[in-house]
PDB file of N, CA and C in Angstrom:
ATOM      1  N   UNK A   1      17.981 163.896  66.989  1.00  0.00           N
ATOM      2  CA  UNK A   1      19.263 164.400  67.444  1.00  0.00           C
ATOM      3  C   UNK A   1      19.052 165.210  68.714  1.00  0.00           C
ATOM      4  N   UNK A   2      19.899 165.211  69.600  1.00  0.00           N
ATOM      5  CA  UNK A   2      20.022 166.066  70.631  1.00  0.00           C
ATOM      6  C   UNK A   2      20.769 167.221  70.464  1.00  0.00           C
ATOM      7  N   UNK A   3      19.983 168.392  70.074  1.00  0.00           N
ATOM      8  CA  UNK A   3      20.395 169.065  70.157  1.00  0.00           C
ATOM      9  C   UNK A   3      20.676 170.026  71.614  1.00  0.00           C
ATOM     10  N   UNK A   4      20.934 169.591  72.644  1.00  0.00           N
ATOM     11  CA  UNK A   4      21.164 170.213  73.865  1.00  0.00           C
ATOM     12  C   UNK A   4      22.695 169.676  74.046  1.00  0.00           C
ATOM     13  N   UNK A   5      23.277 168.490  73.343  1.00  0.00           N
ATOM     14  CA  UNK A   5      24.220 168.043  73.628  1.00  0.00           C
ATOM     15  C   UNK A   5      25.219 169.024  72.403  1.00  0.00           C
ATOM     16  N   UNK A   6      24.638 170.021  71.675  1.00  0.00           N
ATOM     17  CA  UNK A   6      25.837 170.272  70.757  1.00  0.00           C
ATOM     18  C   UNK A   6      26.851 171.470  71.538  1.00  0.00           C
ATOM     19  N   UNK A   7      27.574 171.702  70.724  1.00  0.00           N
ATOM     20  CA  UNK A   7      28.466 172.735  70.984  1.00  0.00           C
ATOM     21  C   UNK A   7      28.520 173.997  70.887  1.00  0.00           C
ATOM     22  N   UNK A   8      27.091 174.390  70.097  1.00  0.00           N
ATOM     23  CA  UNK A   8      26.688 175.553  69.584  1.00  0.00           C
ATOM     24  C   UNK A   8      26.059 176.179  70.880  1.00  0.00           C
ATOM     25  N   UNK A   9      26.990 177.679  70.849  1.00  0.00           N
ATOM     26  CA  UNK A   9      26.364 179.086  71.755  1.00  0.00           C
ATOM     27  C   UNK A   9      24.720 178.990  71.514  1.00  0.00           C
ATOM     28  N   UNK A  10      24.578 179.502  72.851  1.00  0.00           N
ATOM     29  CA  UNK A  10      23.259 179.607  73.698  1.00  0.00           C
ATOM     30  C   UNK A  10      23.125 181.057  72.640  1.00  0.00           C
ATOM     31  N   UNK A  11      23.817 182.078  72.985  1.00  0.00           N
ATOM     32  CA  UNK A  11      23.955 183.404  72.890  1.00  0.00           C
ATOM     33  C   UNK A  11      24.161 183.377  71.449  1.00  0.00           C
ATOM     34  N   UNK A  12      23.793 184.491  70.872  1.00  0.00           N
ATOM     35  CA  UNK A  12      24.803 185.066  69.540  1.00  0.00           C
ATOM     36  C   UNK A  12      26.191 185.370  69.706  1.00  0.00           C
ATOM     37  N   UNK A  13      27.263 184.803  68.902  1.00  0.00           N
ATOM     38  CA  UNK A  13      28.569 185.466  69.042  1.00  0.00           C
ATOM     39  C   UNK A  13      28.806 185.856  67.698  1.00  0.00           C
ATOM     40  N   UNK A  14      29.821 186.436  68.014  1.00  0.00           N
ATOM     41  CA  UNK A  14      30.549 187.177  66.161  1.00  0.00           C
ATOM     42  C   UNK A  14      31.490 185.948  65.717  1.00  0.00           C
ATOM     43  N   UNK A  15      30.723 186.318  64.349  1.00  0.00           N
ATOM     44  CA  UNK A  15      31.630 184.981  63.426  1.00  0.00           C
ATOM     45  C   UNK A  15      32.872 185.691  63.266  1.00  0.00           C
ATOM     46  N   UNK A  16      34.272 184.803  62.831  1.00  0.00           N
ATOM     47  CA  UNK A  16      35.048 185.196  61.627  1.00  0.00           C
ATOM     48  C   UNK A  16      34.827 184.857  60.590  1.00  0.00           C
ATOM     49  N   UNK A  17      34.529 185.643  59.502  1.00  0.00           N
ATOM     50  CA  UNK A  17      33.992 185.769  58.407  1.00  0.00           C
ATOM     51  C   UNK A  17      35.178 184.750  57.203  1.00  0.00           C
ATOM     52  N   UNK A  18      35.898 184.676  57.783  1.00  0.00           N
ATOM     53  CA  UNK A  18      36.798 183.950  56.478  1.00  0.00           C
ATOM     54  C   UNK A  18      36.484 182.604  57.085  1.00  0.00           C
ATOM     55  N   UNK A  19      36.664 182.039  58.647  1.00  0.00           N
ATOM     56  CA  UNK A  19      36.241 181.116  58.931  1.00  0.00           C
ATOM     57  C   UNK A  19      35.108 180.217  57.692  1.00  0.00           C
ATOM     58  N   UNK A  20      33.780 181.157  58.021  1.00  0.00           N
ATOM     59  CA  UNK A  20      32.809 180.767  57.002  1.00  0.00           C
ATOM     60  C   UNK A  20      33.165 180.790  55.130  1.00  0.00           C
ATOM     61  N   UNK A  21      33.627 181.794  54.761  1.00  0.00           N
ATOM     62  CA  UNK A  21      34.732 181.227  53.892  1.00  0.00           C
ATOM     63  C   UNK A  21      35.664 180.464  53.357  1.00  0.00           C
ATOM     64  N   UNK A  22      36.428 179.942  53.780  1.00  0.00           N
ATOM     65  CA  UNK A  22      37.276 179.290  53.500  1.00  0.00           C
ATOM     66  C   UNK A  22      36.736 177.780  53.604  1.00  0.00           C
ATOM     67  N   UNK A  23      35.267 176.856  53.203  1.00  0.00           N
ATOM     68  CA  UNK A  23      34.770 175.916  53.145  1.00  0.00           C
ATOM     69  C   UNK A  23      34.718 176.171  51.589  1.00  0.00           C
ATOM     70  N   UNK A  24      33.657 177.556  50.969  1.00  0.00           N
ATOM     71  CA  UNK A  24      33.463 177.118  49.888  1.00  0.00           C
ATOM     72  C   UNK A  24      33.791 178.422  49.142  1.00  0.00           C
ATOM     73  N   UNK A  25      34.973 179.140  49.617  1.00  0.00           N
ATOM     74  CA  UNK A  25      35.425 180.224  48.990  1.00  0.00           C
ATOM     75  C   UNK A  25      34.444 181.346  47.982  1.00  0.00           C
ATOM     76  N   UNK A  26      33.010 181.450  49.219  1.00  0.00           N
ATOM     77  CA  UNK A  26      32.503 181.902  48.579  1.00  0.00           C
ATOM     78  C   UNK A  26      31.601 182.281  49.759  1.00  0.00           C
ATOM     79  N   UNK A  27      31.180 183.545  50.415  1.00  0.00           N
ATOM     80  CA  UNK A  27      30.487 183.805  51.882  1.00  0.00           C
ATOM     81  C   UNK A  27      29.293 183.777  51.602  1.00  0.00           C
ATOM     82  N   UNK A  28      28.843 184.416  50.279  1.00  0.00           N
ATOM     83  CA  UNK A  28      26.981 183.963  50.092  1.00  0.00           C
ATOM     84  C   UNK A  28      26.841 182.753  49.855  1.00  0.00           C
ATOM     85  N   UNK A  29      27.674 182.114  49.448  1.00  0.00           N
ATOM     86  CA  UNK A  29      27.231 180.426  49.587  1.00  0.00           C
ATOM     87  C   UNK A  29      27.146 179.255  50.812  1.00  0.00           C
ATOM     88  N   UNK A  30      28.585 180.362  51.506  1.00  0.00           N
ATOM     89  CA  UNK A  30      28.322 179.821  52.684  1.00  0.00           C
ATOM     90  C   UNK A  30      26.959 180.072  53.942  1.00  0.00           C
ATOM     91  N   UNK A  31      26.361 181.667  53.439  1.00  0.00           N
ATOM     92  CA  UNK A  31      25.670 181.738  54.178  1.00  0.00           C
ATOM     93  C   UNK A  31      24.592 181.401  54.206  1.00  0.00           C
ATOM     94  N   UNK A  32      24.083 180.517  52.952  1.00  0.00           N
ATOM     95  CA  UNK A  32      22.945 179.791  51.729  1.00  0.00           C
ATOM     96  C   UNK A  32      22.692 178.459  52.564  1.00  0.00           C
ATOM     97  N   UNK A  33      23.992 178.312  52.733  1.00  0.00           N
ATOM     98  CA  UNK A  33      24.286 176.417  53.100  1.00  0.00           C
ATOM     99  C   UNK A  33      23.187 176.521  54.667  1.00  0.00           C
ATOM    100  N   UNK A  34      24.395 177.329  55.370  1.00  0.00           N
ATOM    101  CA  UNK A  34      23.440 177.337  56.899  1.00  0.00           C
ATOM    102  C   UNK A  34      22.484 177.953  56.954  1.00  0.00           C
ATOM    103  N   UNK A  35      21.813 178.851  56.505  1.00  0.00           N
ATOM    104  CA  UNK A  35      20.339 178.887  56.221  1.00  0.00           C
ATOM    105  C   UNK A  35      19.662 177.451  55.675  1.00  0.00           C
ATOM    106  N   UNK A  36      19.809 177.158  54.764  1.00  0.00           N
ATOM    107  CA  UNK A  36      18.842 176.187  54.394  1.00  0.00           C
ATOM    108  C   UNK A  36      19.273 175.252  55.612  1.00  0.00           C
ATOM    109  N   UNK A  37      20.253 174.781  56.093  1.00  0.00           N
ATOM    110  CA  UNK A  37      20.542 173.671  57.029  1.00  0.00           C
ATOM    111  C   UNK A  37      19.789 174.679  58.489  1.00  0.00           C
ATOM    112  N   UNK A  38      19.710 175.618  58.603  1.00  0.00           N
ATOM    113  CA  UNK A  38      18.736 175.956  60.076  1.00  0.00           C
ATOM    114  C   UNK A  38      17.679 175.676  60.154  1.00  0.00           C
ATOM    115  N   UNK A  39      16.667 175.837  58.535  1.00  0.00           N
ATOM    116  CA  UNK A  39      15.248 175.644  58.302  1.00  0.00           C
ATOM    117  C   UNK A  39      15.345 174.186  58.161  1.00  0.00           C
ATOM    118  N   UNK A  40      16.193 173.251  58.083  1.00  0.00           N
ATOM    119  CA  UNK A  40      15.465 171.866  58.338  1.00  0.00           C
ATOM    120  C   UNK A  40      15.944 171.729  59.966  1.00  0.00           C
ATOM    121  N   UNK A  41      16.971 172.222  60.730  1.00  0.00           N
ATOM    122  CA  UNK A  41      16.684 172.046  62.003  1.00  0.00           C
ATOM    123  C   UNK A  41      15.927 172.817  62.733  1.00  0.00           C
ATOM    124  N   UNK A  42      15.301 173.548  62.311  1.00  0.00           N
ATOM    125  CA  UNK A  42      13.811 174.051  62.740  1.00  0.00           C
ATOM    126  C   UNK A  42      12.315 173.273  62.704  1.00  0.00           C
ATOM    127  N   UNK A  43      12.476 173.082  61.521  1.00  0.00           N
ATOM    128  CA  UNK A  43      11.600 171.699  61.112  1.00  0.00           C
ATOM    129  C   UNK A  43      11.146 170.860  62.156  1.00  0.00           C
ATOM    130  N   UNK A  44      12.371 170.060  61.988  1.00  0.00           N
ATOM    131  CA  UNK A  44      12.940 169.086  63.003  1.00  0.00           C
ATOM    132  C   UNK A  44      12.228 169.092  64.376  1.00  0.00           C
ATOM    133  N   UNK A  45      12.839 170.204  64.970  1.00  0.00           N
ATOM    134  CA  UNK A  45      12.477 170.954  66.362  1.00  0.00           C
ATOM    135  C   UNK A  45      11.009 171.230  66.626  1.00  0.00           C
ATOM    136  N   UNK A  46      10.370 171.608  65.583  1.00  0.00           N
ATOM    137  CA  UNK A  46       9.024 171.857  65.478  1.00  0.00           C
ATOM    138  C   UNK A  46       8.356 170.492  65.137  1.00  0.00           C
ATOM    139  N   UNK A  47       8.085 169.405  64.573  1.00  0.00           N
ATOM    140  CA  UNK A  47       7.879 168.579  64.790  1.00  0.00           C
ATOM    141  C   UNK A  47       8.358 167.647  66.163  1.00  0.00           C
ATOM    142  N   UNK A  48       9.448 167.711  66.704  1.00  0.00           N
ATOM    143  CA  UNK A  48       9.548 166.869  68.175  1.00  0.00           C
ATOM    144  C   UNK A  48       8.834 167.673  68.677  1.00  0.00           C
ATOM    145  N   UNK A  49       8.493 168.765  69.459  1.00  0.00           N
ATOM    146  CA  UNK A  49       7.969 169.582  69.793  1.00  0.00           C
ATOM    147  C   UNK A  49       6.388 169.014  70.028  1.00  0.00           C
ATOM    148  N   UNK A  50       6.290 169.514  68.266  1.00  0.00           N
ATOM    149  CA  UNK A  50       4.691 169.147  68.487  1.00  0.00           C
ATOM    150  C   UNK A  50       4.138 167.304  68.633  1.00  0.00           C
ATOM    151  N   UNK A  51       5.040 166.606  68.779  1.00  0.00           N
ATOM    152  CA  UNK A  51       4.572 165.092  68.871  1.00  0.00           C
ATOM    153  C   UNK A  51       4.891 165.154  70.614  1.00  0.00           C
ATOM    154  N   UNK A  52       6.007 165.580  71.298  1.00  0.00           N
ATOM    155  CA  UNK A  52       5.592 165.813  72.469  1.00  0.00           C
ATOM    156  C   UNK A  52       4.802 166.403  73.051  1.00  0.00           C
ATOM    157  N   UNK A  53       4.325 167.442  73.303  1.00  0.00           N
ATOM    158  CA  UNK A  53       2.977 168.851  73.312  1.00  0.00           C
ATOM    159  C   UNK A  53       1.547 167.793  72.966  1.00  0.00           C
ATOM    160  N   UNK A  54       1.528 167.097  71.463  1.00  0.00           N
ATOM    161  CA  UNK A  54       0.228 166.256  71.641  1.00  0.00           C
ATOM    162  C   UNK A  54      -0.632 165.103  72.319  1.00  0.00           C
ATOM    163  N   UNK A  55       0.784 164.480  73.432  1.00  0.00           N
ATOM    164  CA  UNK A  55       0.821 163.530  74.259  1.00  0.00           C
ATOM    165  C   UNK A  55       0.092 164.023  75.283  1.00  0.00           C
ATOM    166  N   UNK A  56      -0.195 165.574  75.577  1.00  0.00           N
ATOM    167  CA  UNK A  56      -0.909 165.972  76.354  1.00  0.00           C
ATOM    168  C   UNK A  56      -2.151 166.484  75.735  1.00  0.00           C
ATOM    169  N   UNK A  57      -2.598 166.755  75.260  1.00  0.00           N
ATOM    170  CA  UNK A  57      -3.696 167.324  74.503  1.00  0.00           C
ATOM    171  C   UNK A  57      -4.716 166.836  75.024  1.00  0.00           C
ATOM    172  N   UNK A  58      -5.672 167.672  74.850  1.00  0.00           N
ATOM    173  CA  UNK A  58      -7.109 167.612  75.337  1.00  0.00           C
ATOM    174  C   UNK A  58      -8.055 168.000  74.732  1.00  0.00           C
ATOM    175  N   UNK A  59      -9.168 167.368  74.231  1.00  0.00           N
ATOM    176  CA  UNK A  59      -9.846 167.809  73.307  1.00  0.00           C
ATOM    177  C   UNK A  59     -11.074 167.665  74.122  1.00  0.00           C
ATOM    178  N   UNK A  60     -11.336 169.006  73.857  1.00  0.00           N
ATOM    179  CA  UNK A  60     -12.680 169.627  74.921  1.00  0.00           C
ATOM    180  C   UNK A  60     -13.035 170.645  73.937  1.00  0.00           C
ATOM    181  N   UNK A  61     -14.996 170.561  73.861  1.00  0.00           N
ATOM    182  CA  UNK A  61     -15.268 172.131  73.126  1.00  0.00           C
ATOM    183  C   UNK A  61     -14.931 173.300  74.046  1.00  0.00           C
ATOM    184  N   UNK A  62     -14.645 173.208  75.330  1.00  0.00           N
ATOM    185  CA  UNK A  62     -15.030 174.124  76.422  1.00  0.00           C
ATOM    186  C   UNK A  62     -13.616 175.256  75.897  1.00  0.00           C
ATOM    187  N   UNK A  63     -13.759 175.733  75.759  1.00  0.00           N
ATOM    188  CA  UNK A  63     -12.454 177.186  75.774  1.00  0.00           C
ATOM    189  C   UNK A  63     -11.962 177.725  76.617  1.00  0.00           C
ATOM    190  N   UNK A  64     -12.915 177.674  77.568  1.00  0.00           N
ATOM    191  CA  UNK A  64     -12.570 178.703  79.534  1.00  0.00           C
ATOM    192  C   UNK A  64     -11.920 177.586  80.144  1.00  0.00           C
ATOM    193  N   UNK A  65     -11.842 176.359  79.695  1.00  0.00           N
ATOM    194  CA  UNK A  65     -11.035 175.630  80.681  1.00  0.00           C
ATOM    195  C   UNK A  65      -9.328 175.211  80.235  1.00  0.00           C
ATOM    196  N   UNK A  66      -8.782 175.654  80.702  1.00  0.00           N
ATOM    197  CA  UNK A  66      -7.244 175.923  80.300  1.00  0.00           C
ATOM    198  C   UNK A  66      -6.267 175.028  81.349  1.00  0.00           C
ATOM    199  N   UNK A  67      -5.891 174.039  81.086  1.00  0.00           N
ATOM    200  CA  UNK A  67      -5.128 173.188  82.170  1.00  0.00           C
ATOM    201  C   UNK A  67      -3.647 173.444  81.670  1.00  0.00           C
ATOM    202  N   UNK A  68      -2.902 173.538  82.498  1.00  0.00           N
ATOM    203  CA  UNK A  68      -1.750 173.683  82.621  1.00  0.00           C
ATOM    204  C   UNK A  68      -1.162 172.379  83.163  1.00  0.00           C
ATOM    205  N   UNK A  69      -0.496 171.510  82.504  1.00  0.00           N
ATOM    206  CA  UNK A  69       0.566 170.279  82.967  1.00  0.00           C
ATOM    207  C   UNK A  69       1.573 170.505  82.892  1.00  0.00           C
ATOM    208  N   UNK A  70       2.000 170.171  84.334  1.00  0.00           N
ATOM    209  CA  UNK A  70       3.455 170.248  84.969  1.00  0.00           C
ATOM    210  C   UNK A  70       4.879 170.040  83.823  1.00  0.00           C
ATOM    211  N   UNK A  71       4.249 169.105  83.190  1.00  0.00           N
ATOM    212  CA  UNK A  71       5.119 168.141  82.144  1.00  0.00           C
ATOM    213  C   UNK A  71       5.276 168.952  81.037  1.00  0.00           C
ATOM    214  N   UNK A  72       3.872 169.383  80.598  1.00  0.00           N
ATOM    215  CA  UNK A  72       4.159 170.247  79.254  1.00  0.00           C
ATOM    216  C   UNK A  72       4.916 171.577  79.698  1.00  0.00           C
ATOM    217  N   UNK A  73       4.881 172.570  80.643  1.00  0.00           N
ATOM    218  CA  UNK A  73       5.620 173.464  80.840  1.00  0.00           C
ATOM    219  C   UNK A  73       6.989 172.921  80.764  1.00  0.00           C
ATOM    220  N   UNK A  74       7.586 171.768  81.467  1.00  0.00           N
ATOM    221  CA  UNK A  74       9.350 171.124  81.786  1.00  0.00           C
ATOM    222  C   UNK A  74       9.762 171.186  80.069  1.00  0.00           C
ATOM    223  N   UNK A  75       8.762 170.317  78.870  1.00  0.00           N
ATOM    224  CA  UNK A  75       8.685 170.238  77.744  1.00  0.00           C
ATOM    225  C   UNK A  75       9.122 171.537  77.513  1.00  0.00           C
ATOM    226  N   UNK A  76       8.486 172.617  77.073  1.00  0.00           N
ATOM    227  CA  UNK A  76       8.129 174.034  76.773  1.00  0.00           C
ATOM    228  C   UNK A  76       9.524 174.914  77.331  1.00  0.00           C
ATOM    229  N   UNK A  77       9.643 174.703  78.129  1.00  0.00           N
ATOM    230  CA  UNK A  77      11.613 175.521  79.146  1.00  0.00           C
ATOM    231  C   UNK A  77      12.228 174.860  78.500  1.00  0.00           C
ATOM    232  N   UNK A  78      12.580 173.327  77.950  1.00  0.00           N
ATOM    233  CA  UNK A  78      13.716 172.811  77.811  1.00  0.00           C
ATOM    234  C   UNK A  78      13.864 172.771  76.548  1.00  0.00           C
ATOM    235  N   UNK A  79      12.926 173.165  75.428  1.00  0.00           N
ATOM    236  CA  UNK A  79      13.020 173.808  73.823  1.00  0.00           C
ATOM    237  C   UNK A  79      13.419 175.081  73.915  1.00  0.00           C
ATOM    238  N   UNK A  80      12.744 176.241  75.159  1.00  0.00           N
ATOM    239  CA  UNK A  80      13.333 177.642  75.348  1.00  0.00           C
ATOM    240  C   UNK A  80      14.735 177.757  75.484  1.00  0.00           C
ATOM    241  N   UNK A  81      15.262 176.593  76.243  1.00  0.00           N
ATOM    242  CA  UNK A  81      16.750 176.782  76.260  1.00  0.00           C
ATOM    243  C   UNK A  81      17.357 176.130  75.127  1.00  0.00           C
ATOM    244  N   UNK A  82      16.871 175.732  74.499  1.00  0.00           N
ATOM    245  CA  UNK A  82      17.884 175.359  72.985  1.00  0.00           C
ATOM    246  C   UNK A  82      18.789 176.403  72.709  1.00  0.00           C
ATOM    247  N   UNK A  83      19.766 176.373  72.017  1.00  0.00           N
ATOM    248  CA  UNK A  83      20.521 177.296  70.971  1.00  0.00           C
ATOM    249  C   UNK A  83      19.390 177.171  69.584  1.00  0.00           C
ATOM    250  N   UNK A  84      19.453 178.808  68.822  1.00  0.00           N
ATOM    251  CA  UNK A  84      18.562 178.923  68.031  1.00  0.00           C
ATOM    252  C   UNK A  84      18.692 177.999  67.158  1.00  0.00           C
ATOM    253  N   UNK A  85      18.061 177.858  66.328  1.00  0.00           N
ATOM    254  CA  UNK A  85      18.545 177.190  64.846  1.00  0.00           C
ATOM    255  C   UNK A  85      19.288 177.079  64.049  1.00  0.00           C
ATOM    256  N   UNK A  86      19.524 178.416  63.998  1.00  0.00           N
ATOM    257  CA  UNK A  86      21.014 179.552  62.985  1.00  0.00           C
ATOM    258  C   UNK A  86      22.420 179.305  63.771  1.00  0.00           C
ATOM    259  N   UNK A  87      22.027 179.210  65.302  1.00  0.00           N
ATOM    260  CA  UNK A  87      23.279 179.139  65.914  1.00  0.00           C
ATOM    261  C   UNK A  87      23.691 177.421  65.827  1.00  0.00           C
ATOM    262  N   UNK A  88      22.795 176.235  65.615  1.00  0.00           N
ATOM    263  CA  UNK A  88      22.944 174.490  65.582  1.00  0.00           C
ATOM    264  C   UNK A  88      23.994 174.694  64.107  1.00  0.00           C
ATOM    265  N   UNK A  89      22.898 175.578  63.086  1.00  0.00           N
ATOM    266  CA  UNK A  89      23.474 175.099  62.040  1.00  0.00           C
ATOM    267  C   UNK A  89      24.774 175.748  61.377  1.00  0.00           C
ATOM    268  N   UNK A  90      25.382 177.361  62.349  1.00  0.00           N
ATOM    269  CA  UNK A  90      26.353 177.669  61.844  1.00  0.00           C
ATOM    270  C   UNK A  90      27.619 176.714  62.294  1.00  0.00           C
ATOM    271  N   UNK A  91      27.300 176.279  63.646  1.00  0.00           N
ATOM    272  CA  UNK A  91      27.905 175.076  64.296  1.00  0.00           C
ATOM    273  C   UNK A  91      28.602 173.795  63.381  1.00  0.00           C
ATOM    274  N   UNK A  92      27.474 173.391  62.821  1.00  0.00           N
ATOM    275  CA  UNK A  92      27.977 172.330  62.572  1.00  0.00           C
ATOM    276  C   UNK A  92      28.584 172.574  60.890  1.00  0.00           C
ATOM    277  N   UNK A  93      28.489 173.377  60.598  1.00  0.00           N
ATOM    278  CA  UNK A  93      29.125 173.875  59.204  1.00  0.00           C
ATOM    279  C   UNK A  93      30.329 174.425  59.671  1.00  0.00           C
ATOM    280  N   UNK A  94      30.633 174.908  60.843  1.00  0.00           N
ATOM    281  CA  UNK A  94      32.009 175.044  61.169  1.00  0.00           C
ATOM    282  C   UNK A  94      32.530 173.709  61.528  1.00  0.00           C
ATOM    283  N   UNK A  95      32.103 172.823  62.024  1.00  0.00           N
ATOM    284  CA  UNK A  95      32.671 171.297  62.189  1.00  0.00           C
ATOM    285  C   UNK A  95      32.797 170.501  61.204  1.00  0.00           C
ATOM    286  N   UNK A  96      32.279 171.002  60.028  1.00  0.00           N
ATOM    287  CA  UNK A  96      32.046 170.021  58.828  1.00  0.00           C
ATOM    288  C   UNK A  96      31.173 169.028  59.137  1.00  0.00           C
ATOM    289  N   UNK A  97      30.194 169.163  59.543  1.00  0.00           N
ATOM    290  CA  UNK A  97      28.783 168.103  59.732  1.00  0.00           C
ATOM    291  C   UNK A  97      27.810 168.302  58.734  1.00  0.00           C
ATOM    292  N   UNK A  98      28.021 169.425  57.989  1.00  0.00           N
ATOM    293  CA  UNK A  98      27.276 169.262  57.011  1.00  0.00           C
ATOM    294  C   UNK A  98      27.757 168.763  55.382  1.00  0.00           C
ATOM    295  N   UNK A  99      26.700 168.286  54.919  1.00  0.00           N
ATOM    296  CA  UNK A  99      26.482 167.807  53.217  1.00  0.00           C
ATOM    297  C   UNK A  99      26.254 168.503  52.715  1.00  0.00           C
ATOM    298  N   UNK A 100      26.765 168.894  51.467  1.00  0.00           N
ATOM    299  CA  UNK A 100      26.261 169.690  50.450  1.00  0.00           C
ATOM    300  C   UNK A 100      26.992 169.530  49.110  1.00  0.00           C
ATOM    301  N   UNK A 101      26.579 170.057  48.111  1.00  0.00           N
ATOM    302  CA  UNK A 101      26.377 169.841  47.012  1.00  0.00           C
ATOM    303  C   UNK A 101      26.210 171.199  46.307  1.00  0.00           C
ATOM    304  N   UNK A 102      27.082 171.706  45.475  1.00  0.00           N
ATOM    305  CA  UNK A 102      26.789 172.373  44.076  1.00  0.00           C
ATOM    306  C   UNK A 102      26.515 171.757  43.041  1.00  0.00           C
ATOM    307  N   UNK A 103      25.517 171.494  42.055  1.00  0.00           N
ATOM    308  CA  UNK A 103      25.042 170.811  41.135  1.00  0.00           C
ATOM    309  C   UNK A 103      25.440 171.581  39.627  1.00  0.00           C
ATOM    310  N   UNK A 104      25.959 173.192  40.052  1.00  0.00           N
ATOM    311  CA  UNK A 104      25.915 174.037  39.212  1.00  0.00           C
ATOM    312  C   UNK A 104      27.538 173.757  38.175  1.00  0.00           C
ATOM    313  N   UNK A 105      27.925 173.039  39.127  1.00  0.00           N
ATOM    314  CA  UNK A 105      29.623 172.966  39.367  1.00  0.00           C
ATOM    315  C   UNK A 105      30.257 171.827  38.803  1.00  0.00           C
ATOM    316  N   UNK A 106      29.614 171.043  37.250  1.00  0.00           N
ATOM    317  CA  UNK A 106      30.119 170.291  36.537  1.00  0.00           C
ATOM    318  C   UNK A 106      30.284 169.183  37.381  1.00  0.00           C
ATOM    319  N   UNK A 107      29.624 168.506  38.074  1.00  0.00           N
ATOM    320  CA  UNK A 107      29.270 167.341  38.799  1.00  0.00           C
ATOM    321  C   UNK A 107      30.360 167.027  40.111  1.00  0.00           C
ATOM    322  N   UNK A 108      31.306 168.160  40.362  1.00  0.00           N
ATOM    323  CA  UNK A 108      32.169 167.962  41.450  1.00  0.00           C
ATOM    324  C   UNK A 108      31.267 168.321  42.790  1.00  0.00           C
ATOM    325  N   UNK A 109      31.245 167.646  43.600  1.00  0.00           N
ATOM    326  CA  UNK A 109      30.454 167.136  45.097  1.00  0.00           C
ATOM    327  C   UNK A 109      31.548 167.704  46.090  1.00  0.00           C
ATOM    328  N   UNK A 110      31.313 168.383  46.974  1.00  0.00           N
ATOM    329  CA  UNK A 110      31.799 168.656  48.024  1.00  0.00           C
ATOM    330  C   UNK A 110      31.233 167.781  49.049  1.00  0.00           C
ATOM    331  N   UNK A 111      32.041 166.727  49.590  1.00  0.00           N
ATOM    332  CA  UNK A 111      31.118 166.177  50.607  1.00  0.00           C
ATOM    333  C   UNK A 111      32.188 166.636  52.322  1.00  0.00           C
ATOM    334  N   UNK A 112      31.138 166.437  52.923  1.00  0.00           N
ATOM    335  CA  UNK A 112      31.610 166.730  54.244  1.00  0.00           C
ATOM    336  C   UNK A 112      31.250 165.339  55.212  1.00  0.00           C
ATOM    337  N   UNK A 113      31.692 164.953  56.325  1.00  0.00           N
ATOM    338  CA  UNK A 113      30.812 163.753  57.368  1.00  0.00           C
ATOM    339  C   UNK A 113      29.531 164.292  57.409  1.00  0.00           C
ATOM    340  N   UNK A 114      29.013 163.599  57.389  1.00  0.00           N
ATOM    341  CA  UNK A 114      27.222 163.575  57.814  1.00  0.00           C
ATOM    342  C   UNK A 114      27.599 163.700  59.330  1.00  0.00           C
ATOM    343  N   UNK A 115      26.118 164.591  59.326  1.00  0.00           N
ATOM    344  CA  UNK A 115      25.949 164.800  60.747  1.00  0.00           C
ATOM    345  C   UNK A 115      25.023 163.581  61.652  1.00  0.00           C
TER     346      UNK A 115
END
């Protein structure tokens, strides 16, 4: 996923709190959902990351020799400018992009569009 193309603030902004409410009439659940949904787009991020980053790699015993590629720095700025994690995934739980599920809840499914 591209996450440079979403809609989610660069910056922190202030939620409205019923906003996040009024999905599952319940704010620690809501705030459960986008947590766990930040730590898999962290994941995510950290794996592209590191499969790009290893395309350069160099495997040398030498330690004093430290190369710097043009490419991996462009790589390295253009993950710095992401929106955090917390900010992708409060995003898309305000859009309804996320899935979820109470299991606790006599088999009724809340589904939302997949993201």
């Amino acid at each position: 996923m591209d996450y440079k193309k979403s809609k989610a603030p660069v910056n922190t902004v202030t939620r409205d709190v019923v906003e996040l409410w009024n999905e599952t009439n319940n704010i620690y659940e809501s705030v459960a959902i986008i947590a766990k949904r930040a730590n898999q787009i962290s994941i995510e991020i950290k794996q592209d990351l590191s499969k790009k980053l290893a395309e350069f790699a160099s495997y040398s015993d030498s330690l004093e020799e430290v190369f710097e590629n043009r490419e991996q720095i462009e790589i390295s700025r253009y993950y710095e400018k992401l929106p955090k994690p917390t900010l992708l995934a409060t995003q898309e739980f305000l859009d309804n992009n996320v899935y979820w599920r109470d299991p606790s809840k006599d088999g009724l499914e809340h589904e939302e569009s997949q993201a």
